[in-house]
Protein backbone atom coordinates (compact mmCIF):
# COMPACT_ATOMS: atom_id res chain seq x y z
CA UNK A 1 4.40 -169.45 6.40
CA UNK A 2 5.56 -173.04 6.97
CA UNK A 3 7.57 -173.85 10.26
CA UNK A 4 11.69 -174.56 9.71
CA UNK A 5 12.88 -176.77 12.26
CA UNK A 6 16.56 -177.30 13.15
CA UNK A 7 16.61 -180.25 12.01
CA UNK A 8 16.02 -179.45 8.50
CA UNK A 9 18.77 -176.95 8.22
CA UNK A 10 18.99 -174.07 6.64
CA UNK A 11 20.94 -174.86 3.60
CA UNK A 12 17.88 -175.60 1.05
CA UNK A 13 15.87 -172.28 1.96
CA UNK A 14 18.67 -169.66 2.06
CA UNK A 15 19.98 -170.83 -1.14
CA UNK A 16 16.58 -170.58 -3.07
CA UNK A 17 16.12 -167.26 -1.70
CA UNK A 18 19.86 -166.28 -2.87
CA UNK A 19 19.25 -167.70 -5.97
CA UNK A 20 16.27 -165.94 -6.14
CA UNK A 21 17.56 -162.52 -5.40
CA UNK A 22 20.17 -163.13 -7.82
CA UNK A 23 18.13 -163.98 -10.53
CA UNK A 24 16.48 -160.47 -9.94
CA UNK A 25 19.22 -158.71 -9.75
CA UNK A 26 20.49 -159.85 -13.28
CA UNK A 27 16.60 -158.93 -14.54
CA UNK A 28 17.63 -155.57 -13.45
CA UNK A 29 20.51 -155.23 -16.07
CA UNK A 30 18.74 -153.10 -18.71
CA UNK A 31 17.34 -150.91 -16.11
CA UNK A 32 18.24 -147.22 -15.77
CA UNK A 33 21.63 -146.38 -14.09
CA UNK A 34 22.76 -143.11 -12.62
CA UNK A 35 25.80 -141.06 -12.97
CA UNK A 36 27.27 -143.30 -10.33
CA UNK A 37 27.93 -145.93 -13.09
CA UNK A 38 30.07 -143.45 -15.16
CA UNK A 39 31.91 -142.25 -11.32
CA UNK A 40 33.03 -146.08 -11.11
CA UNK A 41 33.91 -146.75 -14.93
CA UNK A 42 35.87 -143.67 -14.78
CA UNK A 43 37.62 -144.97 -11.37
CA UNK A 44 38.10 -148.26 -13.25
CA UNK A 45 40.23 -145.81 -16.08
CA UNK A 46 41.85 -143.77 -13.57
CA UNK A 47 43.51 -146.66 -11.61
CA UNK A 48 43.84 -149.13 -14.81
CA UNK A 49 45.83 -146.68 -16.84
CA UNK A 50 47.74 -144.02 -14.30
CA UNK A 51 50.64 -144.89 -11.94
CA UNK A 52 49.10 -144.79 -8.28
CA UNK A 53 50.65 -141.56 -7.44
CA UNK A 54 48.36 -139.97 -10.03
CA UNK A 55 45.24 -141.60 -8.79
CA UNK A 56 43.96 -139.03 -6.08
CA UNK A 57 44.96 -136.05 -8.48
CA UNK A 58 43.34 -137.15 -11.91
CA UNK A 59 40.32 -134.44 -13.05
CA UNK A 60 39.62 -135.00 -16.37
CA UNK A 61 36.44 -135.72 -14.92
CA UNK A 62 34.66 -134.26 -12.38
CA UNK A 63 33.82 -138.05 -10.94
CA UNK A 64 37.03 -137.61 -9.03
CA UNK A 65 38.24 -140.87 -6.67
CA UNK A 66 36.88 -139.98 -3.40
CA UNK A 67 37.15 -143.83 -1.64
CA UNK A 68 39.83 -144.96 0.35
CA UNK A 69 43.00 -146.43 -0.95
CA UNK A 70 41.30 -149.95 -0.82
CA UNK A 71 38.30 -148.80 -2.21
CA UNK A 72 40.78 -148.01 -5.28
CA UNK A 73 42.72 -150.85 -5.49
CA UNK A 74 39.57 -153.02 -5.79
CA UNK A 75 38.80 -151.03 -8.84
CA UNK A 76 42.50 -151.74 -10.05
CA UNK A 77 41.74 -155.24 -9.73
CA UNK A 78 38.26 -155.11 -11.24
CA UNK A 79 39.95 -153.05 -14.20
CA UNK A 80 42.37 -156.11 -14.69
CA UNK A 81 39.09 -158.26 -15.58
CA UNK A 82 37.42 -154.82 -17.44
CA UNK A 83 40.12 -155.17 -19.80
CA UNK A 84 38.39 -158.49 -21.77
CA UNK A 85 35.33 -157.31 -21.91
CA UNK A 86 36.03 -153.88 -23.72
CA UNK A 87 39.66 -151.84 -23.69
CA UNK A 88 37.87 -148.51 -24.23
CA UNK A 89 36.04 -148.33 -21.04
CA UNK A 90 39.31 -147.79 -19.20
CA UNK A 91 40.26 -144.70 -21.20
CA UNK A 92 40.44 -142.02 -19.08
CA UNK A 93 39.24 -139.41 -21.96
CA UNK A 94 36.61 -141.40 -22.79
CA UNK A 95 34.19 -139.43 -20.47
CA UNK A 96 30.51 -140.94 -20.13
CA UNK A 97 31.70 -143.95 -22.25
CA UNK A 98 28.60 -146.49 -22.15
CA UNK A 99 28.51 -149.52 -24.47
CA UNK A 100 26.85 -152.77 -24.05
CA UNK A 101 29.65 -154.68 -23.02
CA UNK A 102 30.80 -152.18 -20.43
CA UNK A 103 27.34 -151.86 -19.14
CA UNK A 104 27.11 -156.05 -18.67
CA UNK A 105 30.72 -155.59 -16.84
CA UNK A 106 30.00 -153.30 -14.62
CA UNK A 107 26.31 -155.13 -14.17
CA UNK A 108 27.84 -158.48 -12.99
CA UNK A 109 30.43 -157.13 -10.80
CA UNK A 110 28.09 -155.72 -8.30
CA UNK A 111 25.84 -159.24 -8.79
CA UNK A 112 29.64 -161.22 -8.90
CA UNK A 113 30.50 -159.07 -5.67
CA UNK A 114 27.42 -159.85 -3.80
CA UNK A 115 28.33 -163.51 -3.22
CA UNK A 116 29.82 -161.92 0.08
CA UNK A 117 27.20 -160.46 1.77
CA UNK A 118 25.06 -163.40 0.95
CA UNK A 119 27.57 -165.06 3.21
CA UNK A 120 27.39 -162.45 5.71
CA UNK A 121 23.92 -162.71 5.90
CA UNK A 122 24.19 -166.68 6.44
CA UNK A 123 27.17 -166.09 9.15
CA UNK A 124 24.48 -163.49 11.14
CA UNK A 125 21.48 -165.93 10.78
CA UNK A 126 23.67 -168.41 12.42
CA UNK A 127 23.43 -165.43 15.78
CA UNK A 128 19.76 -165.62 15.64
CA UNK A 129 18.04 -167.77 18.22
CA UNK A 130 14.99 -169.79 16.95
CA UNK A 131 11.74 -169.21 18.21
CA UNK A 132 9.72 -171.83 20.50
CA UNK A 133 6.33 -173.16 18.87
CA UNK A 134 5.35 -175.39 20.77
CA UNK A 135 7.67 -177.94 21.42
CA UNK A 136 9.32 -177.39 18.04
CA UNK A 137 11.86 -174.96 17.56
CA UNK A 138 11.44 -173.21 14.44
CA UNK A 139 13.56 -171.53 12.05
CA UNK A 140 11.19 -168.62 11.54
CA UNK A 141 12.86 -165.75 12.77
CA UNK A 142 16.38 -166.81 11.08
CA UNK A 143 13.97 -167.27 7.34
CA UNK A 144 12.42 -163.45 7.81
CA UNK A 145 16.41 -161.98 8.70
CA UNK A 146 17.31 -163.68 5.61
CA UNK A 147 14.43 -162.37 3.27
CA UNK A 148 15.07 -158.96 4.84
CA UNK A 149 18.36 -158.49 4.40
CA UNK A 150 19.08 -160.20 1.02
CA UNK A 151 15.87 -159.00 -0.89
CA UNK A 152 16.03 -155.22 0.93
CA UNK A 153 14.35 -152.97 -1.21
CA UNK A 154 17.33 -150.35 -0.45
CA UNK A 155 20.00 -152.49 -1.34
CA UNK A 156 18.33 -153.50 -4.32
CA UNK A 157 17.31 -150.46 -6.77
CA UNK A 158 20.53 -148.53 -5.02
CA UNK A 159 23.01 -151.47 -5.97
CA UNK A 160 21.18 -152.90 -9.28
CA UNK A 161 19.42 -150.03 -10.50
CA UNK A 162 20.55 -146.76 -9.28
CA UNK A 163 24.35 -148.34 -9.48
CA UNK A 164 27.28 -148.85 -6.43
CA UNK A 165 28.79 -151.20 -4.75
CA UNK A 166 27.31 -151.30 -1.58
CA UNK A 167 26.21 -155.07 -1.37
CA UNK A 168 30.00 -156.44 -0.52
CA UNK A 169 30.62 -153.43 1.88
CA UNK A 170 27.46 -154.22 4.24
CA UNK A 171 28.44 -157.95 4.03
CA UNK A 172 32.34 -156.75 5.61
CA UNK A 173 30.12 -154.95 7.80
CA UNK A 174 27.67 -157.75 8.84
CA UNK A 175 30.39 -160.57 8.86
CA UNK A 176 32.42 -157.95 11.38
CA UNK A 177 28.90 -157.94 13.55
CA UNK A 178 28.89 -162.16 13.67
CA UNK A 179 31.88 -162.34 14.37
CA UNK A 180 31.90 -159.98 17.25
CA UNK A 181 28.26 -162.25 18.36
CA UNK A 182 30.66 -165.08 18.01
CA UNK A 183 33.06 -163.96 20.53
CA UNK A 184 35.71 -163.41 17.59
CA UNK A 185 36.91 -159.84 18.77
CA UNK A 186 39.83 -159.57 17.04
CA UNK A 187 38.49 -160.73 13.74
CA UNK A 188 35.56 -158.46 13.57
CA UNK A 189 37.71 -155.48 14.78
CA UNK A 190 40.17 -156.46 11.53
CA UNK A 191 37.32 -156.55 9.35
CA UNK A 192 35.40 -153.56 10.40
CA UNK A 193 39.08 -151.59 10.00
CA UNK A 194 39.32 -152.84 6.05
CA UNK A 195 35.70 -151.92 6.03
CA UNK A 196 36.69 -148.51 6.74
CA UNK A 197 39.51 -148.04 4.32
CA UNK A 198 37.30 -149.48 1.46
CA UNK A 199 34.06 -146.59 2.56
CA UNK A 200 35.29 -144.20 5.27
CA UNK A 201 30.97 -143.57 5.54
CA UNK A 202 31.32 -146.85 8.40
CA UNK A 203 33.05 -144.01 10.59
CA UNK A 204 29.52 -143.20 11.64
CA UNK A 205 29.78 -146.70 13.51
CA UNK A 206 33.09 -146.49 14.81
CA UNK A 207 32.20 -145.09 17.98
CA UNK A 208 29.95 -148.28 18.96
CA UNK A 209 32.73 -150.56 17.49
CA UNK A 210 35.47 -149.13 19.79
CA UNK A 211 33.06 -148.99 23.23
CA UNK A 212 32.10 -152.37 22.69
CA UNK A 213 35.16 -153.70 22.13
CA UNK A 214 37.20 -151.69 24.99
CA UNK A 215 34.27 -153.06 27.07
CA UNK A 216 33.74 -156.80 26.03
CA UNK A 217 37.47 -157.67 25.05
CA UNK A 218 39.82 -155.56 26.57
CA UNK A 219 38.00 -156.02 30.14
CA UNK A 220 38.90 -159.49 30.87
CA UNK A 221 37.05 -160.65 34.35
CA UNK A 222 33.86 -158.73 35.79
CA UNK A 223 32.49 -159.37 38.40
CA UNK A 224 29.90 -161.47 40.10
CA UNK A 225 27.07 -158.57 39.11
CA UNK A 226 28.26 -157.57 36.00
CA UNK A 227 30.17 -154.65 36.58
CA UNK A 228 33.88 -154.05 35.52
CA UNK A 229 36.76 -153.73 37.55
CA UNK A 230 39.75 -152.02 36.26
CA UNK A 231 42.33 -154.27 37.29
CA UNK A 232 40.78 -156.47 34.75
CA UNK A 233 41.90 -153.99 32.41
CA UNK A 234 44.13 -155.80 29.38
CA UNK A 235 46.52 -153.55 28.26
CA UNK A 236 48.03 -156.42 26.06
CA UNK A 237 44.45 -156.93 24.58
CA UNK A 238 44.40 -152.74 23.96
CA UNK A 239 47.46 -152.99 22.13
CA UNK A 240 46.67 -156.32 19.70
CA UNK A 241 43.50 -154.11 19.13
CA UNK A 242 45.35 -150.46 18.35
CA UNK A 243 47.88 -153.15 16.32
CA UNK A 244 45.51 -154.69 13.78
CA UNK A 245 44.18 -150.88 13.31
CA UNK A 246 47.53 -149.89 12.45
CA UNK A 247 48.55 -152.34 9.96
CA UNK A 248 45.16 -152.18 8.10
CA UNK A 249 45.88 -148.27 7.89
CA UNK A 250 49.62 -148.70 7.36
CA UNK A 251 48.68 -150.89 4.10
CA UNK A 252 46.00 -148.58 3.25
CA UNK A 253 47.53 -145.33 3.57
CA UNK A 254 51.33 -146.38 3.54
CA UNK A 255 52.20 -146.05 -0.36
CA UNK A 256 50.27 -142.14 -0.06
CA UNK A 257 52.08 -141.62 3.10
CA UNK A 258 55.53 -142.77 0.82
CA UNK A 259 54.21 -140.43 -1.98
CA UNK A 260 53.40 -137.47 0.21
CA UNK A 261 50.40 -137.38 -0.76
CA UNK A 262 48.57 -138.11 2.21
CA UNK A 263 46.87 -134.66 2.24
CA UNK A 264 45.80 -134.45 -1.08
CA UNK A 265 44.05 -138.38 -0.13
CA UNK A 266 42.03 -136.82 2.82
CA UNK A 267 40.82 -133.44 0.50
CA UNK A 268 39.18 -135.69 -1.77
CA UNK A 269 38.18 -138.47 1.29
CA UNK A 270 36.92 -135.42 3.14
CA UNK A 271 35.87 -132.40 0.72
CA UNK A 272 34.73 -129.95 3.24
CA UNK A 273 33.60 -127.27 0.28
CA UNK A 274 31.21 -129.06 -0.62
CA UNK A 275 28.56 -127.38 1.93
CA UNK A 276 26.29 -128.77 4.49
CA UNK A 277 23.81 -130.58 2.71
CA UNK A 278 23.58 -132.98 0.01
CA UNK A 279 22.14 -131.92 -3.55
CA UNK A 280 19.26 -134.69 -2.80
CA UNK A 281 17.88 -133.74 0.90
CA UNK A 282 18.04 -136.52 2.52
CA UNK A 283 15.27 -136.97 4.74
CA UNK A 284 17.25 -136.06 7.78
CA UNK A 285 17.50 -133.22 11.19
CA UNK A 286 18.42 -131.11 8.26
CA UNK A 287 15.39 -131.42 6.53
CA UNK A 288 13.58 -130.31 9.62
CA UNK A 289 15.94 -127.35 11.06
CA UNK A 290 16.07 -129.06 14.82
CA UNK A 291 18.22 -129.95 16.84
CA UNK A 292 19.18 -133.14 19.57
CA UNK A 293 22.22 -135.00 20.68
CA UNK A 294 23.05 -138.41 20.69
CA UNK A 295 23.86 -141.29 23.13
CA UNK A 296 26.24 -144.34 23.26
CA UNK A 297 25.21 -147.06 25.44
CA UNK A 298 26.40 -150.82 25.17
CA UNK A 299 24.86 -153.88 26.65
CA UNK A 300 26.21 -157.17 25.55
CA UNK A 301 26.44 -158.12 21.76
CA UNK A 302 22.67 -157.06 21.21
CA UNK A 303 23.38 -153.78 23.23
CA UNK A 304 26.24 -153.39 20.67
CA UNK A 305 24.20 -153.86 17.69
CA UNK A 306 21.62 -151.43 19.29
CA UNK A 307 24.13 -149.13 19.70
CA UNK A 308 25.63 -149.37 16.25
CA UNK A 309 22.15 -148.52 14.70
CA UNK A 310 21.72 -145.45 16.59
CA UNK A 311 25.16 -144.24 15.84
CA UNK A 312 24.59 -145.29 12.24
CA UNK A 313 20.88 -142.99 12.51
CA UNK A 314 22.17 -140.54 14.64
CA UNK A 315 24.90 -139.69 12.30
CA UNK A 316 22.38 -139.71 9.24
CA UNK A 317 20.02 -137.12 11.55
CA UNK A 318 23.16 -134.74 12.29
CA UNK A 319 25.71 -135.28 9.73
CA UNK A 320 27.47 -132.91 7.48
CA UNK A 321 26.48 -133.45 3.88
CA UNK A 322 24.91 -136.66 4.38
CA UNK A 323 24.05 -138.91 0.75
CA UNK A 324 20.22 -139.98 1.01
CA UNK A 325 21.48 -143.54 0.31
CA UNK A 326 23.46 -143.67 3.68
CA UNK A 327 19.83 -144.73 5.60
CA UNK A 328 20.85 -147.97 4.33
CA UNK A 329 23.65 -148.16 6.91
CA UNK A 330 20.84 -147.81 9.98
CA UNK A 331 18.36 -149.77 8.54
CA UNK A 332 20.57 -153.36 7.66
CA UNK A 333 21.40 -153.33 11.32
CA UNK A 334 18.12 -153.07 12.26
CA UNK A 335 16.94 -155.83 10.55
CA UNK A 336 18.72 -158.23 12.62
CA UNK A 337 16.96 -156.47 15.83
CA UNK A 338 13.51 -156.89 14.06
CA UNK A 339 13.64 -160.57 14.77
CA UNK A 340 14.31 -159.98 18.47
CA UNK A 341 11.95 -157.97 19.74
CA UNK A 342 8.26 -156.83 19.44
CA UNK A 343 9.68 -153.09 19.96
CA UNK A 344 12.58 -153.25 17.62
CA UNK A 345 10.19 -154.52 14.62
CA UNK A 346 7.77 -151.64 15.11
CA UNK A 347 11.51 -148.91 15.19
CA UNK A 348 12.33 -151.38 12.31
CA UNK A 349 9.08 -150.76 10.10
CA UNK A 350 8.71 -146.97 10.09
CA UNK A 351 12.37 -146.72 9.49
CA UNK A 352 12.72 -149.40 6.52
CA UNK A 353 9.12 -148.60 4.85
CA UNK A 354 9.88 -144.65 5.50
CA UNK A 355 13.71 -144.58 4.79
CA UNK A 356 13.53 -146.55 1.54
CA UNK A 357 10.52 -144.21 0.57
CA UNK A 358 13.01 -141.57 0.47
CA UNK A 359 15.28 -143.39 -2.02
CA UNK A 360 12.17 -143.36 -4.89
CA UNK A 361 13.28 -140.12 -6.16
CA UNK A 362 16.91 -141.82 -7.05
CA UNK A 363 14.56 -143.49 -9.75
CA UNK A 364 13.11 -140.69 -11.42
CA UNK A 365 12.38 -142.08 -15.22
CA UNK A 366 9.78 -143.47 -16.56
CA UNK A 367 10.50 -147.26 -16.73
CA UNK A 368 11.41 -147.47 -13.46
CA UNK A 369 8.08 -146.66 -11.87
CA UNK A 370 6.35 -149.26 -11.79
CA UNK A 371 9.00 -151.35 -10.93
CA UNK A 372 10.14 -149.51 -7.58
CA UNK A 373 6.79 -149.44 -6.53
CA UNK A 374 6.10 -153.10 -7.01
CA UNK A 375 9.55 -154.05 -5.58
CA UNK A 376 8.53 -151.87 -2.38
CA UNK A 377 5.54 -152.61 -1.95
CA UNK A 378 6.56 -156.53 -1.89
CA UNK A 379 9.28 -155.97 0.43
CA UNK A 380 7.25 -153.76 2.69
CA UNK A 381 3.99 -156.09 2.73
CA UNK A 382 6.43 -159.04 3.41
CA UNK A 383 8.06 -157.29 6.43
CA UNK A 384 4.92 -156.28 7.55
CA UNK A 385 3.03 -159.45 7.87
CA UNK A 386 5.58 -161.94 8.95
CA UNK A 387 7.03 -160.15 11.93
CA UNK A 388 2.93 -159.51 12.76
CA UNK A 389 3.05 -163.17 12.68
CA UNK A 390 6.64 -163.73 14.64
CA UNK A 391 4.93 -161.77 17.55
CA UNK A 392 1.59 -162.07 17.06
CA UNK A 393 1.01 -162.81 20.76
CA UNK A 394 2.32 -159.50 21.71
CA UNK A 395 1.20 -155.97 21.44
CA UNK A 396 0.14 -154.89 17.72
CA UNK A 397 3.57 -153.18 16.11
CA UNK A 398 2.23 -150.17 14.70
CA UNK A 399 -0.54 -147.46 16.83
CA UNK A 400 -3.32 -145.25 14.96
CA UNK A 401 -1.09 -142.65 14.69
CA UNK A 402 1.92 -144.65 12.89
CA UNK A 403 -0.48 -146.07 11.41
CA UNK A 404 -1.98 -143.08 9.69
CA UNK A 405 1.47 -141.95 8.80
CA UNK A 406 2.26 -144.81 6.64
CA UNK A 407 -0.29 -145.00 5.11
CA UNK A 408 0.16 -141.52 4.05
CA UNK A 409 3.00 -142.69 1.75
CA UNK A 410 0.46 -143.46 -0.56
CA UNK A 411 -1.58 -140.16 -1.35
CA UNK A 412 1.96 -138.29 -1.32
CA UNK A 413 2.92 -140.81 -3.91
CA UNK A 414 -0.10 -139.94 -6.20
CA UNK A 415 0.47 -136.37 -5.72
CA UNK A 416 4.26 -136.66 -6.09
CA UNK A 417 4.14 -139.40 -9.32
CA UNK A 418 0.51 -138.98 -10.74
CA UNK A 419 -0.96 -135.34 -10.16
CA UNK A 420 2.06 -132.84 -9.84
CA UNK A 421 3.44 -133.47 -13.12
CA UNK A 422 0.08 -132.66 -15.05
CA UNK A 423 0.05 -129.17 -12.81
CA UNK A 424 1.38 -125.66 -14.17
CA UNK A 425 3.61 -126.01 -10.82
CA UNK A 426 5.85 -128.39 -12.78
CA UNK A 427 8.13 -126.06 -14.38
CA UNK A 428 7.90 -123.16 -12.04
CA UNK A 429 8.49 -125.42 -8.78
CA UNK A 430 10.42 -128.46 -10.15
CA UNK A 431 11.76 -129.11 -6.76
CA UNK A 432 8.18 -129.21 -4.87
CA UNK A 433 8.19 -133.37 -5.26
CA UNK A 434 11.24 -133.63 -3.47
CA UNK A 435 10.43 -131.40 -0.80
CA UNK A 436 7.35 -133.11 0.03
CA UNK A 437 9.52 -136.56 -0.58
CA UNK A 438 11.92 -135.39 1.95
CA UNK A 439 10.08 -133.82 4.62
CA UNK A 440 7.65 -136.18 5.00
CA UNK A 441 10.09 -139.26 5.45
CA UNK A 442 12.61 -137.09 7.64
CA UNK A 443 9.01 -136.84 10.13
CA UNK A 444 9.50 -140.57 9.84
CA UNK A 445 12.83 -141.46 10.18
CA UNK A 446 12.71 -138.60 13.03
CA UNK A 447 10.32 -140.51 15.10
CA UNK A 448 12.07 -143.79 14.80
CA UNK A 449 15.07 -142.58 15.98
CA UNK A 450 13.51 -140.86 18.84
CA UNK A 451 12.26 -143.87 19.26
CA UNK A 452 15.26 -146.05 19.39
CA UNK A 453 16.94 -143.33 21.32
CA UNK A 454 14.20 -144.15 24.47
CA UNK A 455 14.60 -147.37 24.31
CA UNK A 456 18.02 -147.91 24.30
CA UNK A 457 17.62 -145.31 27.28
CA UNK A 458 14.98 -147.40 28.72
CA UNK A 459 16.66 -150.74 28.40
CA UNK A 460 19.95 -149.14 29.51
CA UNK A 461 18.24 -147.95 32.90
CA UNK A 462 16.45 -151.49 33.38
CA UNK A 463 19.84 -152.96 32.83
CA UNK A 464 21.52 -150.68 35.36
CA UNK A 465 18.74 -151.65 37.92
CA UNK A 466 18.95 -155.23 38.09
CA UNK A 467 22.24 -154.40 39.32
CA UNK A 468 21.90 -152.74 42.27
């Protein structure tokens, strides 16, 4: 790969390889979709033709609205645009409605919404330090973040294939991270609170959002070593905080809260009878019957992000009734720790290769095969050589062991794909694929958070050692 030097800039690059992506992404268009598509036409119906205190009570369908308020007034607004393309789609009785025009809609609203986490993605490049070679110092490391977070796999067949709107979610998410790199506390902590009332799923990350920022804004003078005094305590810093919370939730939730309705909001945000465990295993503690707890440490702005990926993972190990696409939220983070260290690429590697593994059987029809498998296999390869390359003078990423496991993906994917469906097993044990699927990549994703667990463990020690 060619060397990027500062002085080049990063404008020509990153916009081929948005352009790029993009121009995937609309290849995708005739692809299969899941029922996900009809869940968000029908939202589209439910909030384009019934007054808002209707909208959390509507069952024609069983694709009830289960999003935050916000999550529902962007569909409102979407709906406004739906309207030109085809009137019928936002007929509430029209259950399962799919024409061509609909289908294009609905297509270039994700690719439409997108443009913000591209610039998410450009805002948390600009936190990236380059990488000495040389004399030079190169743009490498900010090049790879870029490829790895605009053309992830995940992202990808979930968003463009599969169908949701996840894309403009993980760039409020990322754009809340730069900003808090940036030393912009208050306007990541506003962002990351809309974030929350558009997908309440980023409550898995709260806890590392509200450590950090008691710790790193509210704290106003440490001192000489490091530590914090609480006389530097800001209680007029804890209160702007608690304030921009508040008003985010008071718009959110206020019109509900009017309605009385606020209840009947949280049974659908929050649907408790649904059971433990997802329909799909995800490839989780679940999936393995153990059981471990989890740890909050925060170390400046990288500590942060550290700490936001293990909530993110430790809440996909543990949670209640956790959606297999919710590794997605653990493994974006990650990427921008890939780039930093030799240790955080090799956690990065199993997780990404292993957790979006665990998202093939979301494509399940024919057409779709060979696709996923090229896509991954691209993405994977690519992550694989160029952050051998970014720390090639270090120790190699991967060990014989993790090694050997990866490469495992391969036979299970012959057995799963290739062999199992020509057996007499097929319609006795149906589910067998996505057992094996599941508890093979929940060994995986296991072991890499173990692994970030130790060293965030380990680096929190060293840390508390150079202080003393």
């Amino acid at each position: 790969m060619a060397a990027f030097t500062i002085a080049t800039g990063t404008g020509n690059w990153f916009s081929a390889l948005a352009l790029g992506v993009t121009l995937l992404k609309c290849l995708l268009i005739p692809t299969y979709h899941s029922t996900d598509f009809e869940v968000h036409r029908n939202w589209l119906a439910i909030t384009h033709s019934l007054p808002i205190s209707q909208w959390y009570y509507e069952a024609t369908s069983e694709w009830t609205l289960d999003y935050p308020p916000f999550f529902a007034w962007f569909e409102y607004i979407l709906s406004h645009v739906a309207k030109y393309f085809d009137q019928e789609m936002l007929n509430v009785h029209n259950l399962n409605y799919s024409s061509s025009r609909t289908l294009l809609f609905q297509r270039f609203s994700v690719i439409f919404m997108d443009v913000l986490f591209v610039y998410a993605v450009r805002e948390c490049c600009k936190c990236i330090d380059g990488k000495k070679v040389g004399k030079e110092l190169t743009e490498k490391p900010k090049f790879i973040l870029s490829v790895l977070l605009l053309w992830n796999f995940g992202l990808l067949i979930v968003d463009h294939i599969h169908f949701q709107y996840n894309g403009f979610l993980f760039g409020l998410m990322l754009l809340s991270i730069a900003r808090l790199f940036q030393k912009r506390h208050m306007e990541g902590a506003f962002l990351f609170a809309v974030l929350l009332h558009f997908k309440h799923i980023y409550l898995y990350v709260a806890p590392a959002y509200g450590v950090y920022l008691l710790r790193s804004y509210c704290f106003t003078a440490n001192k000489p070593d490091g530590s914090i005094r609480w006389k530097s305590f800001s209680f007029v810093r804890v209160i702007s905080l608690g304030l921009v919370v508040f008003l985010v939730s008071a718009l959110s939730l206020g019109p509900f809260l009017a309605l009385n309705q606020l209840p009947q909001v949280f049974s659908r945000l929050f649907p408790f009878k649904r059971g433990l465990c997802h329909a799909y295993w995800a490839p989780n503690f679940w999936a393995l019957y153990n059981a471990l707890d989890k740890v909050l440490s925060v170390i400046g702005p990288r500590g942060f992000l550290r700490c936001l990926t293990l909530c993110a993972l430790s809440s996909f190990m543990f949670g209640w009734h956790v959606h297999e696409k919710a590794i997605l939220l653990a493994i974006l983070p990650m990427s921008l720790l890939s780039v930093g260290k030799a240790g955080d690429a090799s956690i990065f590697l199993i997780l990404t290769t292993t957790g979006h593994y665990s998202l093939f059987p979301l494509l399940f029809t024919a057409p779709e095969l060979p696709i996923k498998i090229l896509l991954m296999l691209l993405f994977t390869i690519y992550s694989i050589s160029s952050l051998k390359t970014l720390f090639r003078k270090e120790k190699p990423l991967f060990n014989w062991m993790e090694t050997f496991y990866l490469l495992g993906l391969g036979p299970l994917e012959v057995c799963c794909e290739f062999v199992f469906p020509f057996t007499s097993w097929k319609v006795k044990y149906p589910f067998i694929p996505l057992l094996l699927t599941s508890v093979y990549c929940a060994v995986g994703i296991t072991y890499a958070w173990f692994k970030l667990y130790v060293s965030v463990l380990i680096d929190s020690a060293i840390g508390k050692t150079k202080k003393q």
